[in-house]
N, C-alpha and C. Protein backbone atom coordinates (compact mmCIF):
# COMPACT_ATOMS: atom_id res chain seq x y z
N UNK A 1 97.63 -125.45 -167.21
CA UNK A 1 98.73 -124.95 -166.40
C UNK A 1 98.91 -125.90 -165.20
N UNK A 2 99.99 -126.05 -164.54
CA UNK A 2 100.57 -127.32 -163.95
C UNK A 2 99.78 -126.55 -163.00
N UNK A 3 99.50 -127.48 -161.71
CA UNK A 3 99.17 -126.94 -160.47
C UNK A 3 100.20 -125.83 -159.34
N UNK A 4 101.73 -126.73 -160.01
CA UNK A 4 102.67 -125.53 -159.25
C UNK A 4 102.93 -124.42 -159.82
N UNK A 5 102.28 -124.06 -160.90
CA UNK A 5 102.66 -122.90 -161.77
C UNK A 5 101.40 -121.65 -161.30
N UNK A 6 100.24 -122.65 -160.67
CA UNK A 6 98.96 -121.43 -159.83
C UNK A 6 99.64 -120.55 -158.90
N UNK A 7 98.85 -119.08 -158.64
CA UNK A 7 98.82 -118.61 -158.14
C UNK A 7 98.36 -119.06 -156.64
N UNK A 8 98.57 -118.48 -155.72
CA UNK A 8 98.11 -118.89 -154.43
C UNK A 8 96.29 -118.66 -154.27
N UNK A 9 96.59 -117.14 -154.84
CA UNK A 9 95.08 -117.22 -155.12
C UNK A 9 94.21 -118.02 -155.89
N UNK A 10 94.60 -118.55 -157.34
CA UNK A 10 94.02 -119.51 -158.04
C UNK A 10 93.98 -120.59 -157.73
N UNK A 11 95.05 -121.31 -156.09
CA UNK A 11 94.84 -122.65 -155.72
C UNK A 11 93.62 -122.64 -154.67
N UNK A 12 93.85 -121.15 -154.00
CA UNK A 12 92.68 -121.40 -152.99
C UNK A 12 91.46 -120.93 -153.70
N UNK A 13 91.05 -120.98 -155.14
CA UNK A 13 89.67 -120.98 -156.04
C UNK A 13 89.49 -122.11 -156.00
N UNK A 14 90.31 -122.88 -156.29
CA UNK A 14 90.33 -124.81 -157.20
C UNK A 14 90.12 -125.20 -155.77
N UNK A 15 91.02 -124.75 -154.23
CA UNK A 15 90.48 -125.85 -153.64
C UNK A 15 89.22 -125.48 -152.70
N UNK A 16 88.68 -124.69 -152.93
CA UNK A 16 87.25 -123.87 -152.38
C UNK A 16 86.12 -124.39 -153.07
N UNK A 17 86.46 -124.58 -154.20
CA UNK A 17 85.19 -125.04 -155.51
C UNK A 17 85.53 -126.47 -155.73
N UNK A 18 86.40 -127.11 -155.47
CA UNK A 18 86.41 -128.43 -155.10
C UNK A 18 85.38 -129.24 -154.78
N UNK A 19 85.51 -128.06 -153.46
CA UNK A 19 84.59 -128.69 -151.87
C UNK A 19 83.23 -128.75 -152.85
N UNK A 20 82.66 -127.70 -153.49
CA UNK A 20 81.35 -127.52 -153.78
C UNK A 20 80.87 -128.75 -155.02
N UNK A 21 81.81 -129.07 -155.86
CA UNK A 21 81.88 -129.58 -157.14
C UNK A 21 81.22 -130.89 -156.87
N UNK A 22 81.54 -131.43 -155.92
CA UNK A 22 80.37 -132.65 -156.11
C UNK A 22 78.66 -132.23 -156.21
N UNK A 23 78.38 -131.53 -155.33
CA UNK A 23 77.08 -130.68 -155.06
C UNK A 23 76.51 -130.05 -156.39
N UNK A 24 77.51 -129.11 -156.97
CA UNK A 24 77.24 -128.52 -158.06
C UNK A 24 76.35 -129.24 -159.05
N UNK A 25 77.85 -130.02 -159.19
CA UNK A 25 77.45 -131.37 -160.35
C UNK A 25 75.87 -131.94 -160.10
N UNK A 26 75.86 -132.55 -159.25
CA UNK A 26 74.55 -132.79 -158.90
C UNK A 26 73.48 -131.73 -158.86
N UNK A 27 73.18 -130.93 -158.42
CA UNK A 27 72.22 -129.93 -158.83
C UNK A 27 72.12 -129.64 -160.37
N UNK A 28 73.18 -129.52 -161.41
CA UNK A 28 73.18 -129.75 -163.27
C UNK A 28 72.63 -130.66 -163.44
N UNK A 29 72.55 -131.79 -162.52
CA UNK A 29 71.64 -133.43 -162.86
C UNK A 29 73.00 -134.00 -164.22
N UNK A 30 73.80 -133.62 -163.28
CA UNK A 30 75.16 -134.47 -163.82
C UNK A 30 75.92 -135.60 -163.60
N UNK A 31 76.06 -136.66 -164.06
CA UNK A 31 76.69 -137.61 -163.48
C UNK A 31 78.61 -137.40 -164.08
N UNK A 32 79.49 -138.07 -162.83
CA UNK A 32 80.58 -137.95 -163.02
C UNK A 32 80.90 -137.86 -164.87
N UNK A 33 80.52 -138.77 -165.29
CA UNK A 33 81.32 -139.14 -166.60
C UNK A 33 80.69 -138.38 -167.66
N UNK A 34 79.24 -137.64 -167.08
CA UNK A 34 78.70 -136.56 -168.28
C UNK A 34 79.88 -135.31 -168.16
N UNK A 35 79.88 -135.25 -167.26
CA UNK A 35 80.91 -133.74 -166.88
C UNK A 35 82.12 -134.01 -167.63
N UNK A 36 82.22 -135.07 -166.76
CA UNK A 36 84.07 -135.43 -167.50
C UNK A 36 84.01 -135.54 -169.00
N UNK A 37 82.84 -135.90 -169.77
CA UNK A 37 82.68 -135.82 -171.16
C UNK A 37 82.83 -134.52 -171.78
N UNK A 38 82.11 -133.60 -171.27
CA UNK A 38 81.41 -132.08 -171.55
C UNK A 38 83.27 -131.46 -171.46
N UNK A 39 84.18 -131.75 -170.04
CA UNK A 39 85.28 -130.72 -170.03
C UNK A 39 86.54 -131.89 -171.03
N UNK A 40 86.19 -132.81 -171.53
CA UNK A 40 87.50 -133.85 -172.08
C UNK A 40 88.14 -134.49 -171.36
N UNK A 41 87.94 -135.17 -170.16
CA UNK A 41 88.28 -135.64 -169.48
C UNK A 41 88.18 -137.40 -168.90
N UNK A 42 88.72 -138.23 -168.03
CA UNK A 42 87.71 -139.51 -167.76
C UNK A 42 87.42 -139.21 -166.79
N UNK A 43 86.14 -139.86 -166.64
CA UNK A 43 85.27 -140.29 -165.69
C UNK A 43 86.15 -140.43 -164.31
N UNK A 44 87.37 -141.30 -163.84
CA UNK A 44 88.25 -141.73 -163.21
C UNK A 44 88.93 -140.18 -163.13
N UNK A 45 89.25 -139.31 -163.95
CA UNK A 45 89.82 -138.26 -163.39
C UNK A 45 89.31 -136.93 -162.90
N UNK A 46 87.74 -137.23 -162.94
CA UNK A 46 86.80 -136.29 -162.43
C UNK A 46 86.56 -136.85 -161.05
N UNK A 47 86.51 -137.80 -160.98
CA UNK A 47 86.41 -138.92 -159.83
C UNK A 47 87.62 -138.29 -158.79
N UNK A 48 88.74 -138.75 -159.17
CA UNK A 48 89.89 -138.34 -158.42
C UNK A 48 89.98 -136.70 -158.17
N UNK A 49 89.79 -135.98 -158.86
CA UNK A 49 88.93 -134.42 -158.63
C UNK A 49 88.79 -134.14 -157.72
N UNK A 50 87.35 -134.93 -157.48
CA UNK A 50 86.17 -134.49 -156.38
C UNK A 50 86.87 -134.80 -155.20
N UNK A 51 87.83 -135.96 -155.15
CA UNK A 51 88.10 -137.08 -153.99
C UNK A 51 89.26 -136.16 -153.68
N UNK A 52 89.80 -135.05 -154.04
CA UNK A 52 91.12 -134.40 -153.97
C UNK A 52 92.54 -134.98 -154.39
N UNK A 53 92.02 -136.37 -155.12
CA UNK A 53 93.37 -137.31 -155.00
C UNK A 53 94.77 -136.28 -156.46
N UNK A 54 93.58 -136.34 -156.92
CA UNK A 54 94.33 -135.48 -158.35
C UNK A 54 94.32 -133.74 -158.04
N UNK A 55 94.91 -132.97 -159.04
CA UNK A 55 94.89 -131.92 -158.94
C UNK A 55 94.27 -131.39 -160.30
N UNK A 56 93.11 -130.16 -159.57
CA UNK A 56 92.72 -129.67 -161.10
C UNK A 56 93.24 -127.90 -161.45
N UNK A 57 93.13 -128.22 -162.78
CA UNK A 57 94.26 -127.29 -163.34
C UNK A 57 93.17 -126.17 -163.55
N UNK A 58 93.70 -125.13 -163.51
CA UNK A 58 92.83 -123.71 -164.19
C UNK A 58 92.12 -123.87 -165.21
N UNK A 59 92.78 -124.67 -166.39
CA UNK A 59 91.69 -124.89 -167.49
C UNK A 59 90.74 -125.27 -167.25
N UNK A 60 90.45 -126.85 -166.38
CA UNK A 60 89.55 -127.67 -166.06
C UNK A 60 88.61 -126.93 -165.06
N UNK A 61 89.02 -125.58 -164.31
CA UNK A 61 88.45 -125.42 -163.05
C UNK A 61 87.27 -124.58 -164.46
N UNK A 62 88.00 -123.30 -165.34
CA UNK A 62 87.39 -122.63 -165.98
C UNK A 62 86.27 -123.69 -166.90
N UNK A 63 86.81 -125.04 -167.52
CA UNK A 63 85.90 -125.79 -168.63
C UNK A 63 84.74 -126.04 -167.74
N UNK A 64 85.05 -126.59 -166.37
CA UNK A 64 84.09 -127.26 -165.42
C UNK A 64 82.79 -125.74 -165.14
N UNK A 65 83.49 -124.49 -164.53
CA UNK A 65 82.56 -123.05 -164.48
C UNK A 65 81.85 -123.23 -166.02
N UNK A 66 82.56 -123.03 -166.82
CA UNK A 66 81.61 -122.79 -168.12
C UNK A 66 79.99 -123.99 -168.57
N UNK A 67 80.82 -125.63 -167.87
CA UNK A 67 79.32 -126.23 -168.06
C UNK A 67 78.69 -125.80 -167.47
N UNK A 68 79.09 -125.82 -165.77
CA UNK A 68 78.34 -125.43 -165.00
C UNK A 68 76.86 -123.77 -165.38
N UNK A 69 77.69 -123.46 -165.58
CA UNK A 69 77.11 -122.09 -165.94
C UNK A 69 76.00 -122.20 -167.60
N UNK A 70 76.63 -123.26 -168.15
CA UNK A 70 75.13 -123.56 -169.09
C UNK A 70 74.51 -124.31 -168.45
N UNK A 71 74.43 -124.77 -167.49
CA UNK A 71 73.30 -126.02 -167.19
C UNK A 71 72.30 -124.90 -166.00
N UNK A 72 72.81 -123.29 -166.10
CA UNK A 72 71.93 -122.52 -165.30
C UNK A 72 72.47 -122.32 -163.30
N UNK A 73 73.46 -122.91 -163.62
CA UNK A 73 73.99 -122.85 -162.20
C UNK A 73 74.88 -121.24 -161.87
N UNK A 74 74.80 -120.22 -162.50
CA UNK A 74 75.75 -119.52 -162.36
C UNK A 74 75.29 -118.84 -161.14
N UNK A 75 74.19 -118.51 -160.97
CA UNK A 75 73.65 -117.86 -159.80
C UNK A 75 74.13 -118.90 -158.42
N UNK A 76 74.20 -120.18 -158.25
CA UNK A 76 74.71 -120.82 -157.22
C UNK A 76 75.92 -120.61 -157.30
N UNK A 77 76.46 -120.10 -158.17
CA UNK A 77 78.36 -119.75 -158.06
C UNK A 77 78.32 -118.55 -157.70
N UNK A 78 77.68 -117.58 -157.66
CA UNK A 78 77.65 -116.19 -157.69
C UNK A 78 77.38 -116.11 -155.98
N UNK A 79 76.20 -116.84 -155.20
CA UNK A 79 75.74 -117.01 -154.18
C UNK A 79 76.92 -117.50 -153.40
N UNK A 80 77.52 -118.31 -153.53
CA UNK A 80 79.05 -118.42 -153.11
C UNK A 80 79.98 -117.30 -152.74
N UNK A 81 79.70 -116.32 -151.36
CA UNK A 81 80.26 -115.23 -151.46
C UNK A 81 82.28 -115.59 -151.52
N UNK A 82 82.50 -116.59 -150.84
CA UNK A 82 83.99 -116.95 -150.50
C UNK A 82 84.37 -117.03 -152.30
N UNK A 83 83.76 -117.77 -153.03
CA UNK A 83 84.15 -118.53 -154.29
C UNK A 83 84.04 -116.96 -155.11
N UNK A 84 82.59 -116.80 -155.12
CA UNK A 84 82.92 -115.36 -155.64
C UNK A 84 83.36 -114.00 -155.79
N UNK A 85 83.84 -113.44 -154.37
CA UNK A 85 84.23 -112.21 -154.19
C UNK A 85 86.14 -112.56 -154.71
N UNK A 86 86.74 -114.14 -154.81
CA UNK A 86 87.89 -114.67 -155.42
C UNK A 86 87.74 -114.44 -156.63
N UNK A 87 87.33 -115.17 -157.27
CA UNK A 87 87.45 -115.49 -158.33
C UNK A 87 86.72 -113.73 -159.33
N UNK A 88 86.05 -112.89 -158.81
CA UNK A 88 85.74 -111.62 -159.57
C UNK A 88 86.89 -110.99 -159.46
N UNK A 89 87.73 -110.99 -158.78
CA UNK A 89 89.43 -110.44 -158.53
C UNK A 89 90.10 -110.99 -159.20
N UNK A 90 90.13 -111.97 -159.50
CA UNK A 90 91.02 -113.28 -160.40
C UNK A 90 90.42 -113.17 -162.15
N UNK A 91 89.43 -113.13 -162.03
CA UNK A 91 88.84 -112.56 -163.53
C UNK A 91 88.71 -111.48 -164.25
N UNK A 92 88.74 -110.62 -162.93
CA UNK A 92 88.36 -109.18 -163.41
C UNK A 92 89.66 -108.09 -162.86
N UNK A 93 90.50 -108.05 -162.64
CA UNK A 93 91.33 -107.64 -162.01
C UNK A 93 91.36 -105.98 -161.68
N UNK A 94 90.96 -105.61 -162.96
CA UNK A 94 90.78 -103.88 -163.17
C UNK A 94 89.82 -103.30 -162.42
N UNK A 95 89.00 -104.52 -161.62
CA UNK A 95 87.99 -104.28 -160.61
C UNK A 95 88.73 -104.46 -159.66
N UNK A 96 89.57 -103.69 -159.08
CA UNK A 96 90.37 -103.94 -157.85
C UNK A 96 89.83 -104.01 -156.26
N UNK A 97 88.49 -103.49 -156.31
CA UNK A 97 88.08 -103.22 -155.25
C UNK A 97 87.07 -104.71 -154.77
N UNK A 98 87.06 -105.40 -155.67
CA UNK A 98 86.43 -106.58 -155.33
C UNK A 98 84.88 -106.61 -155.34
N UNK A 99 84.08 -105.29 -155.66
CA UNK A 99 82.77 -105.43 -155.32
C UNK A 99 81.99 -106.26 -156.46
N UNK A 100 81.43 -107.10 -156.13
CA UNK A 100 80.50 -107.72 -157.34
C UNK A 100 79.04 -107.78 -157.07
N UNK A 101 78.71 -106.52 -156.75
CA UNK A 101 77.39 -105.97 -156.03
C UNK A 101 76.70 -105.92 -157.94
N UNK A 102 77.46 -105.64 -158.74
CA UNK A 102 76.61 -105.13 -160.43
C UNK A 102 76.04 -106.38 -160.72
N UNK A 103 76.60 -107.85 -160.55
CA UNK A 103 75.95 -108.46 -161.17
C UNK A 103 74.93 -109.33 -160.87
């Protein structure tokens, strides 16, 4: 999905987890171009990513959560109260109240 087609809320996910995505990456013991391999991407456009030069799309934000989250990082996304109390509203919607105290 194009970047102007996000929600306001889904831009301020992408550009909140941005900030973190270099860090992340590194704690998976990831280098740019493994990631960019893992979501289909180049190296140069994971690059431009991190650097804010490019814009990343919902798919890429979700492909990028899903490595992340096999390489055992989900609990550092979860610990993210800003990233997470968003994005459990954005995923879960029927949870209207925002609490993500269950998981």
């Amino acid at each position: 999905m194009p970047e102007f087609q996000l929600s306001p809320q889904r831009r301020y996910i992408i550009e909140h987890f941005i900030k973190q995505l270099p860090l992340l990456r590194k704690k998976a013991g990831l280098r740019q171009y493994e990631l960019a391999d893992c979501i289909g991407k180049s190296r140069q456009k994971l690059s431009d990513i991190e650097r804010g030069i490019a814009p990343m799309g919902w798919d890429t934000f979700l492909a990028i959560l899903f490595v992340l989250e096999s390489y055992g990082l989900i609990d550092e996304i979860r610990n993210d109260s800003t990233l997470a109390r968003v994005l459990e509203k954005e995923l879960h919607p029927q949870n209207q109240n925002g609490d993500i105290s269950h998981h």
